[in-house]
Protein backbone atom coordinates (compact mmCIF):
# COMPACT_ATOMS: atom_id res chain seq x y z
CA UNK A 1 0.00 0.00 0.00
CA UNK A 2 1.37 3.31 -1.20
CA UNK A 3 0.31 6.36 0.59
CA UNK A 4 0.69 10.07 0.59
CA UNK A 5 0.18 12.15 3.86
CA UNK A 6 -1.32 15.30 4.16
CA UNK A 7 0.80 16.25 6.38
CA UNK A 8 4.59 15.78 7.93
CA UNK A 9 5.19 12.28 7.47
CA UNK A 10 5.19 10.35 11.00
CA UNK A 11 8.03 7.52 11.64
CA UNK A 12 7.89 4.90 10.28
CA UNK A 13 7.04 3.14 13.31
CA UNK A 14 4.24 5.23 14.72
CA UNK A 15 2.79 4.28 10.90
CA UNK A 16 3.40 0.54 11.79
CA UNK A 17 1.58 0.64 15.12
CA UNK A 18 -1.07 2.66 13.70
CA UNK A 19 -2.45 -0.13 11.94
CA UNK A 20 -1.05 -3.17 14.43
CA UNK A 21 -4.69 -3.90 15.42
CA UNK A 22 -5.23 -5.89 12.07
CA UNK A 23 -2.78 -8.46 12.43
CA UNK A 24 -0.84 -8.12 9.27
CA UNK A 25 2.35 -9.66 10.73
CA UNK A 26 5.77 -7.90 10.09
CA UNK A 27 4.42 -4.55 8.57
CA UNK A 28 7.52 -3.13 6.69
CA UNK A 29 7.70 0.89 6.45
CA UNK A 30 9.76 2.63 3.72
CA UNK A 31 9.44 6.54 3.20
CA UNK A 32 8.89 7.60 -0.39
CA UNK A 33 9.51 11.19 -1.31
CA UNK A 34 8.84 13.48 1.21
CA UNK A 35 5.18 13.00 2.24
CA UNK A 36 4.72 9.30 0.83
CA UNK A 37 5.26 5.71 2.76
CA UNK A 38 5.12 2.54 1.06
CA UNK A 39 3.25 0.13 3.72
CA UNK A 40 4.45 -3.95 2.97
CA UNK A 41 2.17 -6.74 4.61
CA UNK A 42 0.87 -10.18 4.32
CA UNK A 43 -2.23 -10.88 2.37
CA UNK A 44 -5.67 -9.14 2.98
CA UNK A 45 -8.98 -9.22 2.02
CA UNK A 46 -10.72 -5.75 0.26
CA UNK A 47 -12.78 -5.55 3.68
CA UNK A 48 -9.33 -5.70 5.91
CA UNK A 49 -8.13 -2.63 2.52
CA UNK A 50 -10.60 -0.60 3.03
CA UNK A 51 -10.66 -1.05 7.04
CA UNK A 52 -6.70 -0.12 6.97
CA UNK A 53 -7.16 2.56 4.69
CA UNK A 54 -9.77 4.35 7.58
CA UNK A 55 -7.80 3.85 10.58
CA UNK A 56 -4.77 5.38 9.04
CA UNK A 57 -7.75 8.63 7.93
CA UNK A 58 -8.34 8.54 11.27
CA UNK A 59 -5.27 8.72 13.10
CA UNK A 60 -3.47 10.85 9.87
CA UNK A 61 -4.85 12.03 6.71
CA UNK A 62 -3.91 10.03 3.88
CA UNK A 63 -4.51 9.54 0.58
CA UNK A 64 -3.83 6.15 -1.13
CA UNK A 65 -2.18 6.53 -4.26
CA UNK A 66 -1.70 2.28 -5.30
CA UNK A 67 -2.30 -1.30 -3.61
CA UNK A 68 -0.65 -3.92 -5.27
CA UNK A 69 -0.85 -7.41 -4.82
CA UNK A 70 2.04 -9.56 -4.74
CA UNK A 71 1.16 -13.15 -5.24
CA UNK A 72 2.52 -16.40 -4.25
CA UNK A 73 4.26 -17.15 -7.96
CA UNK A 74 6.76 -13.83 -7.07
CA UNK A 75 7.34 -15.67 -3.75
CA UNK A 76 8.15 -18.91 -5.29
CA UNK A 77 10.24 -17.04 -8.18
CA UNK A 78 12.50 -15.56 -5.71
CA UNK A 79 13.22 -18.80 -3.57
CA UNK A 80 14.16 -20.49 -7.10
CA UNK A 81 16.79 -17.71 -7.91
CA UNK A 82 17.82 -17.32 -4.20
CA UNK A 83 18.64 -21.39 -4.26
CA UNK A 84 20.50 -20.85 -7.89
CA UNK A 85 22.32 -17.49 -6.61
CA UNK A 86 23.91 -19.36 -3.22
CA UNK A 87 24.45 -23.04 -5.36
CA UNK A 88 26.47 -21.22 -7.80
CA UNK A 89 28.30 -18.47 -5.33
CA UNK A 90 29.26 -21.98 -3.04
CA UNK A 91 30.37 -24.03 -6.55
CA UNK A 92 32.90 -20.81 -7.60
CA UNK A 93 34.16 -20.68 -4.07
CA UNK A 94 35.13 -24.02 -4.30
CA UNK A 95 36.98 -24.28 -7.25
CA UNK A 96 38.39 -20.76 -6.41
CA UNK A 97 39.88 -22.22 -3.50
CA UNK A 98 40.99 -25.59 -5.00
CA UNK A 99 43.22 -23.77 -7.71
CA UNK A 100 44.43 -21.36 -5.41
CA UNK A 101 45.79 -24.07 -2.97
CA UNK A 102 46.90 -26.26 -6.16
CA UNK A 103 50.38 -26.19 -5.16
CA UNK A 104 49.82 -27.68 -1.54
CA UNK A 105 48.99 -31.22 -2.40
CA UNK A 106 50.45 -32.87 0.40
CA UNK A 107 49.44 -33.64 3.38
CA UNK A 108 45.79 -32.62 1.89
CA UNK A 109 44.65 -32.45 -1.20
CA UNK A 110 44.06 -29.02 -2.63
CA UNK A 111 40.46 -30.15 -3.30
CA UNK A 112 40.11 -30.72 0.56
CA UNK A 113 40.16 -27.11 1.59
CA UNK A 114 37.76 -26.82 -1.01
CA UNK A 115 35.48 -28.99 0.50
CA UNK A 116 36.01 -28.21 3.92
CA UNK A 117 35.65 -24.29 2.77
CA UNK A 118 32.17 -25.93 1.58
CA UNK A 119 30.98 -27.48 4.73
CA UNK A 120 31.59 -24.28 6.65
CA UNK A 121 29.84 -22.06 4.59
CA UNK A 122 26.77 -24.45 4.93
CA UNK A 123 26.62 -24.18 8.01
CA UNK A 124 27.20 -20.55 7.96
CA UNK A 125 24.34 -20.32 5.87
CA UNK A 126 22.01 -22.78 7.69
CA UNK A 127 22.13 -20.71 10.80
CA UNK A 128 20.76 -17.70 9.91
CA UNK A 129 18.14 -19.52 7.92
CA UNK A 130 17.34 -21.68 10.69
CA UNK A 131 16.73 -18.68 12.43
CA UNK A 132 14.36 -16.80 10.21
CA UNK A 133 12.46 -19.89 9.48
CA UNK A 134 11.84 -19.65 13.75
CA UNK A 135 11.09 -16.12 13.43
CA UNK A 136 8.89 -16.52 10.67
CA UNK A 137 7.09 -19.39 12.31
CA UNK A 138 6.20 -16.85 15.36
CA UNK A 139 6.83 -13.37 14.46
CA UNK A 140 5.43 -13.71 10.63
CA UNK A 141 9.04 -12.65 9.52
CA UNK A 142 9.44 -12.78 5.98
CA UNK A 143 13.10 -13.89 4.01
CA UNK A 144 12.87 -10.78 1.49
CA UNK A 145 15.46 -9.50 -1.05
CA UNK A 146 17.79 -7.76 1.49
CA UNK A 147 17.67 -10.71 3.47
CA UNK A 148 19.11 -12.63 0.81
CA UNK A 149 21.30 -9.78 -0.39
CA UNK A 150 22.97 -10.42 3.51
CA UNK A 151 23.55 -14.07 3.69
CA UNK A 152 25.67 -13.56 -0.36
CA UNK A 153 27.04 -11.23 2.40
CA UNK A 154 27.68 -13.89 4.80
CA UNK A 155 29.30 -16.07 2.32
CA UNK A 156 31.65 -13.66 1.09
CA UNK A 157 32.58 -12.68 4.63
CA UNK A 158 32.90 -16.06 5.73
CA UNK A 159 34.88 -17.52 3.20
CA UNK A 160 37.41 -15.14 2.84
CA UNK A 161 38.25 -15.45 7.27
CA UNK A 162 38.58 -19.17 6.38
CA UNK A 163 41.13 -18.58 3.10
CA UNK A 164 42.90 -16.25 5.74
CA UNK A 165 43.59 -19.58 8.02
CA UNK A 166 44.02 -21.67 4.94
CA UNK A 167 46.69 -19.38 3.90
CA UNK A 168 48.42 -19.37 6.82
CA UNK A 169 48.21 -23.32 6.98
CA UNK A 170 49.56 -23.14 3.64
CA UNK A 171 53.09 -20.85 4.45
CA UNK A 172 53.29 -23.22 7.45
CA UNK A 173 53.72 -26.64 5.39
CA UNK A 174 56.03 -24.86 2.69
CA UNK A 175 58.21 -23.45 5.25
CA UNK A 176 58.39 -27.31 7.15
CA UNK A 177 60.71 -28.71 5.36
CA UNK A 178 63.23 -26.41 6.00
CA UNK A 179 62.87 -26.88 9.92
CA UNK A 180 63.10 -30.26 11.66
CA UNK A 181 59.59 -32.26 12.97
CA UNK A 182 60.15 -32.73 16.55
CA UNK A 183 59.66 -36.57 17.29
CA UNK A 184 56.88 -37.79 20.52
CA UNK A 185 57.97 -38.01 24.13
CA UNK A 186 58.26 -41.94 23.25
CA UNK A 187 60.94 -41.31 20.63
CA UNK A 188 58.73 -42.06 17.93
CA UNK A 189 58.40 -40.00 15.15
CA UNK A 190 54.83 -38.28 14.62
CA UNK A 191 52.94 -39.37 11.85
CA UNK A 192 51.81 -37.01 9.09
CA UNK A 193 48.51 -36.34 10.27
CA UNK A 194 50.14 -35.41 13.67
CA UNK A 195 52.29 -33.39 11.98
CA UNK A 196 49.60 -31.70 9.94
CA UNK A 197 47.53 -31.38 13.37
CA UNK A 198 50.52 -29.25 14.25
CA UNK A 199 50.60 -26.75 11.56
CA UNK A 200 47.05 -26.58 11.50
CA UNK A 201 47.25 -25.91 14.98
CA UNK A 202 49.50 -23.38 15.22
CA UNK A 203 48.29 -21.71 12.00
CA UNK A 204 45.01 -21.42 13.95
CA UNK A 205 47.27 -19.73 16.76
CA UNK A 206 48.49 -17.26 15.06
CA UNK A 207 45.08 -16.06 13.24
CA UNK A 208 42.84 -16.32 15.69
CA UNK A 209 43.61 -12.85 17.03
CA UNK A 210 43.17 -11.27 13.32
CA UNK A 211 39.75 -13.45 13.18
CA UNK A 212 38.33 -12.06 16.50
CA UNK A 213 39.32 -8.47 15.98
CA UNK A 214 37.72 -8.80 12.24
CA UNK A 215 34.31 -9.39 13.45
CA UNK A 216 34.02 -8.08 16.58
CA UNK A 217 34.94 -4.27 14.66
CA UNK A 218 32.01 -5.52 12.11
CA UNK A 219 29.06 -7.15 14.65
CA UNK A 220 29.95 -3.53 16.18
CA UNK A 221 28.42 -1.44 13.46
CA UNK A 222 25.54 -4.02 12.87
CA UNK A 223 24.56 -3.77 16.11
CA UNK A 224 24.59 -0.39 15.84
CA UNK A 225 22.45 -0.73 12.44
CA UNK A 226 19.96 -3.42 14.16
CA UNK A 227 19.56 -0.96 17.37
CA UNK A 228 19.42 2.47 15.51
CA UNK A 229 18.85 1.86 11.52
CA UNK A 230 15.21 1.97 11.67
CA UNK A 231 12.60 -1.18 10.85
CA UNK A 232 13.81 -1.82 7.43
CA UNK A 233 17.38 -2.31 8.00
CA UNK A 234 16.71 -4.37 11.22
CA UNK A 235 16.61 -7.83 10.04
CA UNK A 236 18.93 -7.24 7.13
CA UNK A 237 21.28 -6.36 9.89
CA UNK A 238 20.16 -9.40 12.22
CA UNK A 239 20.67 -11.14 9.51
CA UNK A 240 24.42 -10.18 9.16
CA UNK A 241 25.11 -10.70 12.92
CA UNK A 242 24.09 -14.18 13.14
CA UNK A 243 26.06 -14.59 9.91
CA UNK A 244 29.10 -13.43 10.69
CA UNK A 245 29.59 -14.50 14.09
CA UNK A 246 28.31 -18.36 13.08
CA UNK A 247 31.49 -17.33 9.96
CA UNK A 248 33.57 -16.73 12.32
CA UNK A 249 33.04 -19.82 14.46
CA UNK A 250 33.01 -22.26 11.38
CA UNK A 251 36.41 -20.89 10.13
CA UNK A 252 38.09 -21.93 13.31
CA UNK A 253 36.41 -24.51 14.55
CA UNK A 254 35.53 -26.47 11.68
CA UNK A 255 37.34 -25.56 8.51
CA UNK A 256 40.89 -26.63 9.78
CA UNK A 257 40.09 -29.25 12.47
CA UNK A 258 37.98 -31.19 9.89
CA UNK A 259 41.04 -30.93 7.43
CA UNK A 260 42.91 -32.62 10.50
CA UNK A 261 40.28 -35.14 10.72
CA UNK A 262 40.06 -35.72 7.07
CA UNK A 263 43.89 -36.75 6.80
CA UNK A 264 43.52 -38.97 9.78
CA UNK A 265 41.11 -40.64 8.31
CA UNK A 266 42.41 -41.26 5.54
CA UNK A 267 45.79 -42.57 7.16
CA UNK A 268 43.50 -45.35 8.82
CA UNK A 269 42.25 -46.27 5.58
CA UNK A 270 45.84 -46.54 4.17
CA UNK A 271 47.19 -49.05 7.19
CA UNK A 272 44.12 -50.88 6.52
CA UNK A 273 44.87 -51.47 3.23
CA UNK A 274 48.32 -52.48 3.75
């Protein structure tokens, strides 16, 4: 609903409460111009139209100047090209990785840290969705554009704090060679997944600082957006938050430990073999 005030134009959530009596779920606010407010809510009936249209008469003057509605096809159309959009954003990220890594093949295959770049950006992405799905179970909270818009966010965010770690793991196994593996308190040698354990380990060590620092500075201003950006920036900012700090938990608690767990079990496999 598109409407023009006679008026100054109220805030955006006076509008919103104005008409909270009708149960229209998430009513979503944006100013047009400098009198006009586009008014975004679930489906109603021409009796609920016309019974909005009066309150807001009688709380403001208004005139409504279009009511469009948006039906479950555009809906539908936008989950299809949200699906394609992340499928094809996690498939480049993938093979980005796996060439750039191309010249670590050993311990771990340069495909791994493709892979493993993979499973943590699931997971970054099932989170916030996960989420929303709760909030739009109770609260009537809708997944629109800038939602989406935020978790491509996510993923870009995400991935590039775990090629940060990956990198580091990288410089770590091209610089072992040139300094000796310390051997177990037993006097045996480590294997190479205990060695790899180590450099992932101490790769994690030395990043986790730069990590931390990276998104607390960014959850900082989206907090500030969620508390003080107004309605329609709220849950594209909630949706950021819950993004990037799930990002930043995946890149160092999952990306490189499951690369760790990866080559160990594939070291079982090989002594089974044999």
């Amino acid at each position: 609903m598109e409407i023009e005030f006679t008026d100054n134009r109220p805030a955006n959530d006076e509008i919103a409460n104005a008409v909270a009596e009708f149960n229209l779920g998430d009513v979503q606010v944006q100013p047009v111009g400098e009198k006009g407010a586009v008014l975004r809510f679930k489906e109603v009936d021409e009796t609920t139209h016309a019974s909005i249209l009066a309150k807001l008469n009688e709380v403001y003057q208004v005139q409504e100047t279009n009511f469009q509605y948006i039906g479950p096809s555009v809906g539908n159309e936008l989950k299809n090209k949200t699906v394609i959009a992340i499928v094809l954003v996690l498939l480049m990220i993938t093979l980005y990785i796996t060439f750039a890594f191309r010249k670590v093949s050993r311990p771990v295959a340069s495909w791994k840290y493709g892979l493993a770049s993979l499973v943590a950006l699931f997971h970054d992405i099932l989170i916030p969705l996960g989420m929303f799905a709760v909030l739009g179970k109770w609260y009537n909270v809708e997944i629109t554009t800038s939602i989406v818009a935020a978790l491509l966010t996510v993923l870009g965010f995400s991935v590039h704090d775990t090629i940060v770690i990956f990198d580091r793991i990288r410089e770590n196994i091209m610089r072992a060679p040139s300094r000796p593996v310390p051997p177990r308190r037993d006097g045996v040698r480590a294997s190479k997944a205990g060695d790899f354990a180590q450099t992932v380990n101490e790769s994690l060590r030395q990043t986790v600082g730069r990590s931390i620092s990276t998104v607390a500075t960014t959850l900082f201003v989206m907090i500030a957006i969620f508390f003080f950006g107004g309605h329609t920036l709220k849950y594209f900012a909630l949706a950021l938050i819950v993004g990037i700090a799930s990002g930043a938990y995946s890149s160092i608690f999952i990306a490189g430990p499951l690369l760790v767990a990866w080559q160990k079990w594939s070291e079982k496999r090989a002594e089974r073999k044999k």
